[in-house]
N, C-alpha and C. Protein backbone atom coordinates (compact mmCIF):
# COMPACT_ATOMS: atom_id res chain seq x y z
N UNK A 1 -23.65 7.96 -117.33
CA UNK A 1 -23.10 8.13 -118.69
C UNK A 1 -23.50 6.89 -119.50
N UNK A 2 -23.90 7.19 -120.60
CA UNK A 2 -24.59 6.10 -121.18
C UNK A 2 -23.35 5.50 -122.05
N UNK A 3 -23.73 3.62 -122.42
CA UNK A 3 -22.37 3.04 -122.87
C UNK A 3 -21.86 4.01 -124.52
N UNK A 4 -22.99 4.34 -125.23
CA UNK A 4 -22.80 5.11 -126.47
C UNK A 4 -21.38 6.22 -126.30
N UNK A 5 -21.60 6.75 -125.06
CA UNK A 5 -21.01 8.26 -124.73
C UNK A 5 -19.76 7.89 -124.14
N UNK A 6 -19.95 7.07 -123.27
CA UNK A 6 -18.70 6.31 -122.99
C UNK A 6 -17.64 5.87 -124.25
N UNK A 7 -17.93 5.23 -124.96
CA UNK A 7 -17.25 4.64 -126.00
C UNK A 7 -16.50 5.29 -126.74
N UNK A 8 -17.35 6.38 -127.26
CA UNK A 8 -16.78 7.80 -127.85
C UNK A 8 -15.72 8.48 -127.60
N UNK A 9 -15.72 8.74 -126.11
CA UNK A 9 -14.46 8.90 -124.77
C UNK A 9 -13.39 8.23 -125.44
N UNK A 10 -14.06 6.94 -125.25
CA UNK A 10 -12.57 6.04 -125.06
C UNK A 10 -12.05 6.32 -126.53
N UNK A 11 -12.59 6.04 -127.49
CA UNK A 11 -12.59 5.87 -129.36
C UNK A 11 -11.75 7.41 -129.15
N UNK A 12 -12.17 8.62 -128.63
CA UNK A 12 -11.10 9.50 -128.77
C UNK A 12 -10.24 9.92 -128.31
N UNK A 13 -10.02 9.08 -127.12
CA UNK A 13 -8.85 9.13 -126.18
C UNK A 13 -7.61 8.60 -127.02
N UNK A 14 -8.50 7.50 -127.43
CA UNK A 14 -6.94 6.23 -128.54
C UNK A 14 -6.93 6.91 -129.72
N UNK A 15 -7.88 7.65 -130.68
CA UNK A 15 -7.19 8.30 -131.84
C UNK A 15 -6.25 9.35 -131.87
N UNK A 16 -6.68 10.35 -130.50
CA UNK A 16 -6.11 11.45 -130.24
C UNK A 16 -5.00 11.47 -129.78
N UNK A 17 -4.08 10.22 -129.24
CA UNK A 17 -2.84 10.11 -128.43
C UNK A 17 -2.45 9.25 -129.20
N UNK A 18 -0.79 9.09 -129.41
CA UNK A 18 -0.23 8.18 -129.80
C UNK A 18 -0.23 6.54 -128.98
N UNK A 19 -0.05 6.90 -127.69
CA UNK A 19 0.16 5.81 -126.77
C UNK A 19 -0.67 6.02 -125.30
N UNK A 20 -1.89 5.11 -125.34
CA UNK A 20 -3.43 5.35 -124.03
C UNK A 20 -2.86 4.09 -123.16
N UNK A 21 -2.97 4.33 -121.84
CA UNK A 21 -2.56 3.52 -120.85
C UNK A 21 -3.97 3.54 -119.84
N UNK A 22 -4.75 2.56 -120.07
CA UNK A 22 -6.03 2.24 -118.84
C UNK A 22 -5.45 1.47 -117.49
N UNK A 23 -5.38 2.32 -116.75
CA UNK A 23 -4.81 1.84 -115.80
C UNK A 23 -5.57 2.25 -114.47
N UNK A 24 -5.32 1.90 -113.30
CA UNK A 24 -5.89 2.36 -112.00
C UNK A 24 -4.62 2.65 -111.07
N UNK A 25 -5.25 4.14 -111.26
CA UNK A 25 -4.33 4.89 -110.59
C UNK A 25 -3.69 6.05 -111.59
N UNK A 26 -2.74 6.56 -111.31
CA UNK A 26 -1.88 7.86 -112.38
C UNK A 26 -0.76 7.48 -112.28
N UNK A 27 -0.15 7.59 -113.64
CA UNK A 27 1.53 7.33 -113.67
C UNK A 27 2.28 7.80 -112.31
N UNK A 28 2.03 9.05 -111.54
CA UNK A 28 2.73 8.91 -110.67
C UNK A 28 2.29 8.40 -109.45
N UNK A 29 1.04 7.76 -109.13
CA UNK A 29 0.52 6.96 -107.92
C UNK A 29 -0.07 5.88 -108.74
N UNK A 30 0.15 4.97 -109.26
CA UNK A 30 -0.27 3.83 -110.05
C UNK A 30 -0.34 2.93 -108.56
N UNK A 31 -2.04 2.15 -108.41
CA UNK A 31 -2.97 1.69 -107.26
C UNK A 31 -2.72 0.45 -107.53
N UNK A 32 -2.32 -0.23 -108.81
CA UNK A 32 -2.27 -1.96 -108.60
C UNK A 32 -0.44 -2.03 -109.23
N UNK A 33 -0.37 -3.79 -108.98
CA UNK A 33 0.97 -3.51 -109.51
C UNK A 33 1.24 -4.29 -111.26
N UNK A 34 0.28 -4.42 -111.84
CA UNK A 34 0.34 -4.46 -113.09
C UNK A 34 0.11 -3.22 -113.34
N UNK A 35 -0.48 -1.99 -113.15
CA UNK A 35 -0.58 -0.81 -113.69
C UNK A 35 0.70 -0.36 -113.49
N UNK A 36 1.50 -0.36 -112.48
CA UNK A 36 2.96 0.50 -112.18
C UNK A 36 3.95 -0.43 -112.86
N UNK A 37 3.98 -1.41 -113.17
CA UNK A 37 4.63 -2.26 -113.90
C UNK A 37 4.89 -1.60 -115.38
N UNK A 38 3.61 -1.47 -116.03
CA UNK A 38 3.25 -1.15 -117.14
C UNK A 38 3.82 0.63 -117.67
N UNK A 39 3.38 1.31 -116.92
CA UNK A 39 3.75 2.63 -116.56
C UNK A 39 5.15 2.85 -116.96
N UNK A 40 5.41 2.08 -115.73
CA UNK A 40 7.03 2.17 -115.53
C UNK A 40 8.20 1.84 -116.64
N UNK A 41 7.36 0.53 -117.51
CA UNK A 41 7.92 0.44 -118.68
C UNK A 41 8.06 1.49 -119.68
N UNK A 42 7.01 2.22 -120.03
CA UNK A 42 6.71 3.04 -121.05
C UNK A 42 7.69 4.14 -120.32
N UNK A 43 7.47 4.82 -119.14
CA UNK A 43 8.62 5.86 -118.53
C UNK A 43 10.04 5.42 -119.12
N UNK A 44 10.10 4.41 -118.80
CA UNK A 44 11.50 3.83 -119.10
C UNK A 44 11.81 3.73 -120.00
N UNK A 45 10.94 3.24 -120.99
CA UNK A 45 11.60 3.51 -122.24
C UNK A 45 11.46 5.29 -123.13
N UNK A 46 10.79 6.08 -122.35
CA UNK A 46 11.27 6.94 -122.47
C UNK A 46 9.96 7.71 -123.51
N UNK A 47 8.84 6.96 -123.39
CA UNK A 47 8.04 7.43 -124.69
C UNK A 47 6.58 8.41 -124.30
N UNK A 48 6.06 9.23 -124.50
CA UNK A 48 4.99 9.89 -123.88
C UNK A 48 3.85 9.16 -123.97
N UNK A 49 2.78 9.15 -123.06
CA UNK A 49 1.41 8.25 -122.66
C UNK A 49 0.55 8.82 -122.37
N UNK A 50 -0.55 8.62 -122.55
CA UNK A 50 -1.34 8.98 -121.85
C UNK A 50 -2.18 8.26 -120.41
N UNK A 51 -2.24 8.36 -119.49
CA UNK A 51 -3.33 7.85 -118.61
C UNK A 51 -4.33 7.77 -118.47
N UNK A 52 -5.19 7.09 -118.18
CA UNK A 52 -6.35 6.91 -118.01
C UNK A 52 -6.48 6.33 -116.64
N UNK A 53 -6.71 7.13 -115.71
CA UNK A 53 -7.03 6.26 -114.52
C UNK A 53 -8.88 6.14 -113.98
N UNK A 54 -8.77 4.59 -114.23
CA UNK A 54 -9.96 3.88 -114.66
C UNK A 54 -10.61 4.10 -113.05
N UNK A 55 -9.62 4.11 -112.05
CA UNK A 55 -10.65 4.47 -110.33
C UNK A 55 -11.09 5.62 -110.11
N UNK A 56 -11.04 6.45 -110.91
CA UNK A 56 -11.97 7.99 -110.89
C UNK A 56 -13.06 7.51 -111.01
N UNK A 57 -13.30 6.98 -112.74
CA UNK A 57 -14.75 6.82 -113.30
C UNK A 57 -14.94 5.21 -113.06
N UNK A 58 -15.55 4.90 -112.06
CA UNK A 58 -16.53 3.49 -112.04
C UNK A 58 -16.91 2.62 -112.92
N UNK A 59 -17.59 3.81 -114.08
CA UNK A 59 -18.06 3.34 -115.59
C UNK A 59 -16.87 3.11 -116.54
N UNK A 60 -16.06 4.35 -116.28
CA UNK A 60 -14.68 3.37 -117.31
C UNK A 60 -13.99 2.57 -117.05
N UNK A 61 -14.27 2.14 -115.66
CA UNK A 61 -13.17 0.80 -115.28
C UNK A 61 -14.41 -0.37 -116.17
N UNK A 62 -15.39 -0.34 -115.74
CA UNK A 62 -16.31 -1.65 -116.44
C UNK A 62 -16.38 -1.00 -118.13
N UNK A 63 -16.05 -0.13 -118.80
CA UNK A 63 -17.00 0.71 -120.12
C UNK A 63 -15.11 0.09 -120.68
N UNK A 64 -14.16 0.34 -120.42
CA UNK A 64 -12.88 -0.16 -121.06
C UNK A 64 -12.84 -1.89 -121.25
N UNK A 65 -13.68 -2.48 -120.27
CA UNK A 65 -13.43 -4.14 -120.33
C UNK A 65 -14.38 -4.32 -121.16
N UNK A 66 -15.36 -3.50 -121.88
CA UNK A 66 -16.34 -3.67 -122.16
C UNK A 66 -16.61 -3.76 -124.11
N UNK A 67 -15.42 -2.32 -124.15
CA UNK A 67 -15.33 -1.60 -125.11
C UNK A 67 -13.85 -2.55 -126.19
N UNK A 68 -13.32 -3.01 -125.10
CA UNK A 68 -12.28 -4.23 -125.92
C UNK A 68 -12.41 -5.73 -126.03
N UNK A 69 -13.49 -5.96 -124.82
CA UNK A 69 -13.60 -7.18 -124.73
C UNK A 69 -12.55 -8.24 -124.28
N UNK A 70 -12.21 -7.39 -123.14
CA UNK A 70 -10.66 -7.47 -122.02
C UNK A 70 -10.65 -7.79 -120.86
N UNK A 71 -11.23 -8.82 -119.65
CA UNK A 71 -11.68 -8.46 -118.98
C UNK A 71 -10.62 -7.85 -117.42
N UNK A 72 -9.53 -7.32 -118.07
CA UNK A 72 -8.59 -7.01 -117.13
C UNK A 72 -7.79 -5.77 -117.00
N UNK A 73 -7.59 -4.81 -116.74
CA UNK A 73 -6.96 -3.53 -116.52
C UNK A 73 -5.39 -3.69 -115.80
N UNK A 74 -4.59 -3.28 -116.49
CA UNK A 74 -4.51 -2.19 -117.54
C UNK A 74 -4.67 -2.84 -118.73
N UNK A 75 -4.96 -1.57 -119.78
CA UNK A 75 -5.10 -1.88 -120.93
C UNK A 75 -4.17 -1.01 -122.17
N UNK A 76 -3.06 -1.17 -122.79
CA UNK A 76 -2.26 -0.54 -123.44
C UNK A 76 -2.81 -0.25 -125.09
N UNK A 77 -2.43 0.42 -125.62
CA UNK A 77 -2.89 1.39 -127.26
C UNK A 77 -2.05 2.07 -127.26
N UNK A 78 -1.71 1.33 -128.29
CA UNK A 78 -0.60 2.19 -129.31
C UNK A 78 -0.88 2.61 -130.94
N UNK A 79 -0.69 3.80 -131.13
CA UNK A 79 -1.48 3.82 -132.50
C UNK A 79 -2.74 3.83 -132.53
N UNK A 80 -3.85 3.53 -131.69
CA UNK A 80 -4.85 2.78 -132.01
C UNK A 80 -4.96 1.78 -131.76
N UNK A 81 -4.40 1.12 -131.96
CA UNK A 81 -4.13 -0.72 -131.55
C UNK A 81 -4.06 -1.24 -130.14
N UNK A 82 -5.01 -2.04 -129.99
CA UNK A 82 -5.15 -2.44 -128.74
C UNK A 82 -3.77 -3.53 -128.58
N UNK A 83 -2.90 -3.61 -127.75
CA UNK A 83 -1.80 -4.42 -127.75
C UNK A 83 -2.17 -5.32 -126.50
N UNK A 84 -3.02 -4.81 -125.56
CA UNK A 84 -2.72 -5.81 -124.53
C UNK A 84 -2.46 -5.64 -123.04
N UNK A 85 -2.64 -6.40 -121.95
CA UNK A 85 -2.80 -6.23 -120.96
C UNK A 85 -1.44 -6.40 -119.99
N UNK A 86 -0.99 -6.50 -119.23
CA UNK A 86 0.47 -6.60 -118.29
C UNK A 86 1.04 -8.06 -118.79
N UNK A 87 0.66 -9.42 -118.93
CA UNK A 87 1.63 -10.14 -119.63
C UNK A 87 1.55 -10.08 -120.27
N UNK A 88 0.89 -9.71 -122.10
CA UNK A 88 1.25 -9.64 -123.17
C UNK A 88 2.22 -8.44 -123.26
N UNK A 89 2.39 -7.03 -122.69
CA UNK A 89 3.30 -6.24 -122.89
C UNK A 89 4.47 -6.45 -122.44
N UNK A 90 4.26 -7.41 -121.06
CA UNK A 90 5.62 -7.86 -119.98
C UNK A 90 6.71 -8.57 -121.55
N UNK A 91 5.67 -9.78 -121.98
CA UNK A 91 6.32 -10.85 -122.47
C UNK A 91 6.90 -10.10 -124.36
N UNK A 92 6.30 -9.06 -124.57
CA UNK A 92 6.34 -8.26 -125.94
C UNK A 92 7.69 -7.59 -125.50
N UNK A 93 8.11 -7.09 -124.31
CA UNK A 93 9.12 -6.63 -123.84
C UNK A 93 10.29 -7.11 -123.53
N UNK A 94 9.90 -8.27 -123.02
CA UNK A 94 11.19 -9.01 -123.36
C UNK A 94 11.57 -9.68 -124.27
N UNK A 95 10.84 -9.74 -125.26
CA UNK A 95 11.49 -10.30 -126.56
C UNK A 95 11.20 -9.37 -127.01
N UNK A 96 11.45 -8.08 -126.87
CA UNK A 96 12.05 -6.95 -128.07
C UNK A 96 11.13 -6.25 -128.85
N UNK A 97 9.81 -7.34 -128.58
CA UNK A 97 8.88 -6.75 -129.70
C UNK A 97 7.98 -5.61 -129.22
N UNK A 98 8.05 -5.06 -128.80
CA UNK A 98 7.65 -3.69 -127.80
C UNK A 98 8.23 -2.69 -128.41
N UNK A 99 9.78 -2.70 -127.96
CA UNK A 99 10.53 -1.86 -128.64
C UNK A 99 10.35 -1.78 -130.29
N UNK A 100 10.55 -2.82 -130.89
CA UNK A 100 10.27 -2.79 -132.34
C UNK A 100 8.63 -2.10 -132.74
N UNK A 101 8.17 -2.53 -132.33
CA UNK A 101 6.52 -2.18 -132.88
C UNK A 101 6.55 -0.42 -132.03
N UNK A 102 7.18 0.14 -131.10
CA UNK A 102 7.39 1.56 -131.22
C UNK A 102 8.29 1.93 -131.59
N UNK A 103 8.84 1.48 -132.57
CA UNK A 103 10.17 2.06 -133.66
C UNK A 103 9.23 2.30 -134.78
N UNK A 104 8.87 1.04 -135.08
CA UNK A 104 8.03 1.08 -136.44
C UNK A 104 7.05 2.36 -136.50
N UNK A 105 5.84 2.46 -135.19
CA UNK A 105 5.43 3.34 -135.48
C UNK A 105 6.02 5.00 -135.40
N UNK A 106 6.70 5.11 -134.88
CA UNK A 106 7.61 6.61 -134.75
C UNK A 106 7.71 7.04 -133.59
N UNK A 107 7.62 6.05 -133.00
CA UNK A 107 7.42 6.45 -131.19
C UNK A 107 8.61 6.17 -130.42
N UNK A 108 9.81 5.06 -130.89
CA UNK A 108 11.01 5.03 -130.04
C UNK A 108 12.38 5.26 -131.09
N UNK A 109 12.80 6.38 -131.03
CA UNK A 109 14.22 6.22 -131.89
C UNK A 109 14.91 5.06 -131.65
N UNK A 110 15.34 4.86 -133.08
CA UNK A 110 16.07 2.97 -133.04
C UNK A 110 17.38 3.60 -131.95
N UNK A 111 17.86 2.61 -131.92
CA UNK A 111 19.02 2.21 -130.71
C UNK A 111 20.61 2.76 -131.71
């Protein structure tokens, strides 16, 4: 798969979903433990995701580090917006700003 075609993938994976999770593994067998970490948050707070499990395709585990300029999986999108990898969401989460930035966009009913 060439990187062009790849990209495209990804570019419509994140417009087409509210909230893209690059991860290795599937929400319900998540393979590392920043991916089940991550997962587990978004379950928990209760909001729909999408998966991407990056150990199917070879090319999207390297075509996602590639395509953000990230060099670490998982990789979270919200909106579109690349937010970040297991400690920027860990540390966005505990200070609240997780929750807030999916209020704002329409993704967590306020409290």
């Amino acid at each position: 798969m060439s990187q062009n075609i790849l990209f495209e993938e990804i570019a419509a994976d994140i417009k087409n979903n509210d909230i893209v999770l690059y991860m290795k593994g599937t929400k319900e067998m998540p393979q590392c433990g920043f991916s089940s970490a991550i997962s587990g948050l978004l379950t928990h707070l209760d909001v729909p995701f999408k998966a991407v499990n990056t150990l199917d395709k070879p090319e999207m585990r390297q075509g996602i580090k590639d395509y953000t300029d990230w060099p670490t999986i998982p990789q979270l999108y919200i909106k579109g917006e690349f937010i970040g990898g297991y400690d920027i969401v860990k540390v966005m989460h505990e200070k609240g700003e997780l929750q807030d930035f999916l209020k704002e966009k329409g993704l967590l009913a306020a409290a």
